[in-house]
Protein backbone atom coordinates (compact mmCIF):
# COMPACT_ATOMS: atom_id res chain seq x y z
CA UNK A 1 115.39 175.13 147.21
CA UNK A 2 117.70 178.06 146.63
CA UNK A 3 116.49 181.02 144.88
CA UNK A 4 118.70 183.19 143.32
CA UNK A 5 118.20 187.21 144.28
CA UNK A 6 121.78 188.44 142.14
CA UNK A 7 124.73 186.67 140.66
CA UNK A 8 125.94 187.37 144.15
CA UNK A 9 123.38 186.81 146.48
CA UNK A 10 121.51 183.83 147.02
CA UNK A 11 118.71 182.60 149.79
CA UNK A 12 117.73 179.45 150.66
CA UNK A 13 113.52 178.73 151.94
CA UNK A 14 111.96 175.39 153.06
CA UNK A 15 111.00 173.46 149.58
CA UNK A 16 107.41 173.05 151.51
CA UNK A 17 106.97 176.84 151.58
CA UNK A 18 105.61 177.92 148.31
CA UNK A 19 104.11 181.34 149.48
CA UNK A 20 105.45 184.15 147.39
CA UNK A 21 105.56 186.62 150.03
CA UNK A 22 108.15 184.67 152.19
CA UNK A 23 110.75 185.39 149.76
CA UNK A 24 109.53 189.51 149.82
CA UNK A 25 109.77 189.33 154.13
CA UNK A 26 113.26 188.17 153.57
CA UNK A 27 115.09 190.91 152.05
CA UNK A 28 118.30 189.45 151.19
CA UNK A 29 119.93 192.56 150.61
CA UNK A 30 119.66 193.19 154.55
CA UNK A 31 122.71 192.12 156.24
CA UNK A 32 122.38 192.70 159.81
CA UNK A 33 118.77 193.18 161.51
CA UNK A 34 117.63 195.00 164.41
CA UNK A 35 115.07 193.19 167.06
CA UNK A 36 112.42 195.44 165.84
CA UNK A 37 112.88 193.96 162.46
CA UNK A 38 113.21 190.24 163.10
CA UNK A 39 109.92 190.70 165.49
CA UNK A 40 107.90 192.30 162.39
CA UNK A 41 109.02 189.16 160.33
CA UNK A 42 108.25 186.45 163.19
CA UNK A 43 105.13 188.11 163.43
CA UNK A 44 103.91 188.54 159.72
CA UNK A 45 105.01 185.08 158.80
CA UNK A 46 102.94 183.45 161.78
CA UNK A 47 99.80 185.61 160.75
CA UNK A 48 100.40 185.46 156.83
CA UNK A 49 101.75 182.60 156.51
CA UNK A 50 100.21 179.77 158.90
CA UNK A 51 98.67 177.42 156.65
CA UNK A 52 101.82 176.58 155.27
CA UNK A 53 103.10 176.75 158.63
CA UNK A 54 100.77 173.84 160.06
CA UNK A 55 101.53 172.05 157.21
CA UNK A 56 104.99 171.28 158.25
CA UNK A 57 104.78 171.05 161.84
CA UNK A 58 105.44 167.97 163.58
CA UNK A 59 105.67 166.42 167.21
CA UNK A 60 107.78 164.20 168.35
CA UNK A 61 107.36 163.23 172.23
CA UNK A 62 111.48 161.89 172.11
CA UNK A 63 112.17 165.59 171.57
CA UNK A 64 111.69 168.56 170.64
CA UNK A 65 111.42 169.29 166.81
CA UNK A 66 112.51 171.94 164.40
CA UNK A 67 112.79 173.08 160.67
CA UNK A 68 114.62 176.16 159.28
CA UNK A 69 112.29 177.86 157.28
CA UNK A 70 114.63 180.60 155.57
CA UNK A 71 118.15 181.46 155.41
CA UNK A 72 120.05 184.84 153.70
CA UNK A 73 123.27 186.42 154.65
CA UNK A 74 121.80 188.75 157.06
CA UNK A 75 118.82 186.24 158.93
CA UNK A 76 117.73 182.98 159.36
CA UNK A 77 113.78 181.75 160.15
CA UNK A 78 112.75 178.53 162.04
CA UNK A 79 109.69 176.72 162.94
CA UNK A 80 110.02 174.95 166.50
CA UNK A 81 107.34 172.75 168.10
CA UNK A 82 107.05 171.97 171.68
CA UNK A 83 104.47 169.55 173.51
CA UNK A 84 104.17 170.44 177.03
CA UNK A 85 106.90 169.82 179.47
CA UNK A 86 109.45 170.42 176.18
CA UNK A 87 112.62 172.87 176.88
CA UNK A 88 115.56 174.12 175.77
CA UNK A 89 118.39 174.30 177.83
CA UNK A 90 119.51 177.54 179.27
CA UNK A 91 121.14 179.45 176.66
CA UNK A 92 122.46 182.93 174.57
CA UNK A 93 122.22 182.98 171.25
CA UNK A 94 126.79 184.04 170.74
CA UNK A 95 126.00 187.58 170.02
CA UNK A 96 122.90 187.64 167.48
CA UNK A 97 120.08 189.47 168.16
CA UNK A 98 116.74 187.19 167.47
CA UNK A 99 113.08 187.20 168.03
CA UNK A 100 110.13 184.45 168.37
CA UNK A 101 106.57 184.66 168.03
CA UNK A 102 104.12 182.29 168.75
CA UNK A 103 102.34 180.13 165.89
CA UNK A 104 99.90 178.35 168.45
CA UNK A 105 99.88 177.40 172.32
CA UNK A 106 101.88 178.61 175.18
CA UNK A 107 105.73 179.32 175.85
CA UNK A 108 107.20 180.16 178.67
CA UNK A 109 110.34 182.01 179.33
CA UNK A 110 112.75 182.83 181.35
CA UNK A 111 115.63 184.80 180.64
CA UNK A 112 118.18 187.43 181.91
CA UNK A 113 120.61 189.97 180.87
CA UNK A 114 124.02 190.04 182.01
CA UNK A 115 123.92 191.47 185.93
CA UNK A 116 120.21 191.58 185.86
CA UNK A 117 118.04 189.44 187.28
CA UNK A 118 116.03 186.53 186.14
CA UNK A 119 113.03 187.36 184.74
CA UNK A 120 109.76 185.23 183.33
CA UNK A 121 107.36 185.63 180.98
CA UNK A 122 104.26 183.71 179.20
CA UNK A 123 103.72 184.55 175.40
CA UNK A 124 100.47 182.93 173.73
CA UNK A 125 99.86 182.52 170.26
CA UNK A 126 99.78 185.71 168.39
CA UNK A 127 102.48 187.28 170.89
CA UNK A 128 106.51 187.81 170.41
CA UNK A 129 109.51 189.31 171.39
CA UNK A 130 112.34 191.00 169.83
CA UNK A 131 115.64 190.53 171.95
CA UNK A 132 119.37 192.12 171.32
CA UNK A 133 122.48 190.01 171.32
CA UNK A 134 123.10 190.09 175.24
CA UNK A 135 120.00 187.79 176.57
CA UNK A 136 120.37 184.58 177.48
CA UNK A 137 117.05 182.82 178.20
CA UNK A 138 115.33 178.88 178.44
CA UNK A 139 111.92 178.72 176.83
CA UNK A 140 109.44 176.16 177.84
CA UNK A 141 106.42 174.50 176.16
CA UNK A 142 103.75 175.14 178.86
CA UNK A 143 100.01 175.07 179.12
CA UNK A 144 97.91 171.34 178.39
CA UNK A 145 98.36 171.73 174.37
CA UNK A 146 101.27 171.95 172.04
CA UNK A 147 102.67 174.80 171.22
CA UNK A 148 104.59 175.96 168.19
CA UNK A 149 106.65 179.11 167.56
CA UNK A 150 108.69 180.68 164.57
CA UNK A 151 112.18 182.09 165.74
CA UNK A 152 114.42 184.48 163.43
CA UNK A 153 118.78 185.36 164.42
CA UNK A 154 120.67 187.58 162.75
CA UNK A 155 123.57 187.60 162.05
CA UNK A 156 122.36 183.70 160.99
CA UNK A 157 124.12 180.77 161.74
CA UNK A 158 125.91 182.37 165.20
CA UNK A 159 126.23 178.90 168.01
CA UNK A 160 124.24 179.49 170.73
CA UNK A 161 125.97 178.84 174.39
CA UNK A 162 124.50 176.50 176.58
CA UNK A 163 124.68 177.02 180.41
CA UNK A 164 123.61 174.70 183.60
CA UNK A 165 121.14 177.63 184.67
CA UNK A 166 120.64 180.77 184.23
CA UNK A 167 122.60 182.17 186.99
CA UNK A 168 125.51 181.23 185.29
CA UNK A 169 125.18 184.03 183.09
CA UNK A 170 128.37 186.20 182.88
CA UNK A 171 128.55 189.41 183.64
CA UNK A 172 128.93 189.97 179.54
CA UNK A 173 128.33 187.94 176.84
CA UNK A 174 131.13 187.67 174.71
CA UNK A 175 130.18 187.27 171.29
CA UNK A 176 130.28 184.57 168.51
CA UNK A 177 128.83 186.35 165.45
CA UNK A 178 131.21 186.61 162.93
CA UNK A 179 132.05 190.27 161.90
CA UNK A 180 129.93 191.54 159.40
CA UNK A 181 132.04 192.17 155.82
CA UNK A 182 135.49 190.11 157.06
């Protein structure tokens, strides 16, 4: 479903989301979010919004699953579901900044900045993270129940680069994100 803002700005939401405050979290008008930002909106759509949330979750033991939630020109909002034992591979996210919080279960994480070293961390439901363009990390569905987290990127739609571990990190990531305005 795409919802038009302005004759020149338009945003797209999951057609199962029918909350009216999703469309308010998004400002469209935003173009380029901080962390700060995109872990206030992780955060307020996983406590505001989590019957509509649970509604579209799904588990699939083959792999993990996913569904963007939102898109605008500035951010883009996804619902991710892990059972335990589920992970990404080690990865950056090509220069946007991004954020997670979790819906329900346990994640963990590890993750590094460029030079620094590699760092972990368990989040539980009700807990996120905002994280600037430069961290590369692998997140992990721990703990005996499934798990479920909403992630947010900005600038949106930036490829994420995939590495064999996280030592391979180099020394800066270069980024992907397309320059804002060009």
């Amino acid at each position: 479903m795409t919802t038009s803002v302005s004759s020149r700005q338009d945003f797209e939401i999951h057609p199962q989301l029918t909350d009216p405050l999703l469309p308010e979290l998004l400002h469209p008008e935003r173009l380029l979010w901080t962390p700060r930002e995109l872990a206030d909106l992780t955060s307020t759509v996983t406590t505001e919004l989590t019957g509509g949330l649970r509604g579209l979750l799904r588990f699939d033991e083959e792999r993990r699953w996913w569904a963007r939630l939102a898109l605008t020109d500035g951010v883009e909002l996804w619902l991710l579901s892990w059972l335990p034992g589920q992970q990404t591979k080690p990865h950056d996210h090509g220069g946007a900044s991004g954020s997670f919080t979790v819906l329900q279960g346990e994640l963990g994480e590890e993750y590094r900045y460029p030079g620094g070293p590699i760092r972990r961390r368990t989040h539980v439901a009700g807990e996120g993270i905002g994280f600037g363009a430069g961290r590369a990390h692998q997140v992990t569905g721990i703990g005996s129940e499934p798990a479920a987290s909403v992630h947010a990127y900005s600038p949106p739609l930036v490829a994420t680069r995939e590495y064999g571990s996280l030592t391979e990190v180099p020394a800066e990531i270069p980024s992907l994100a397309p320059i804002l305005g060009a």
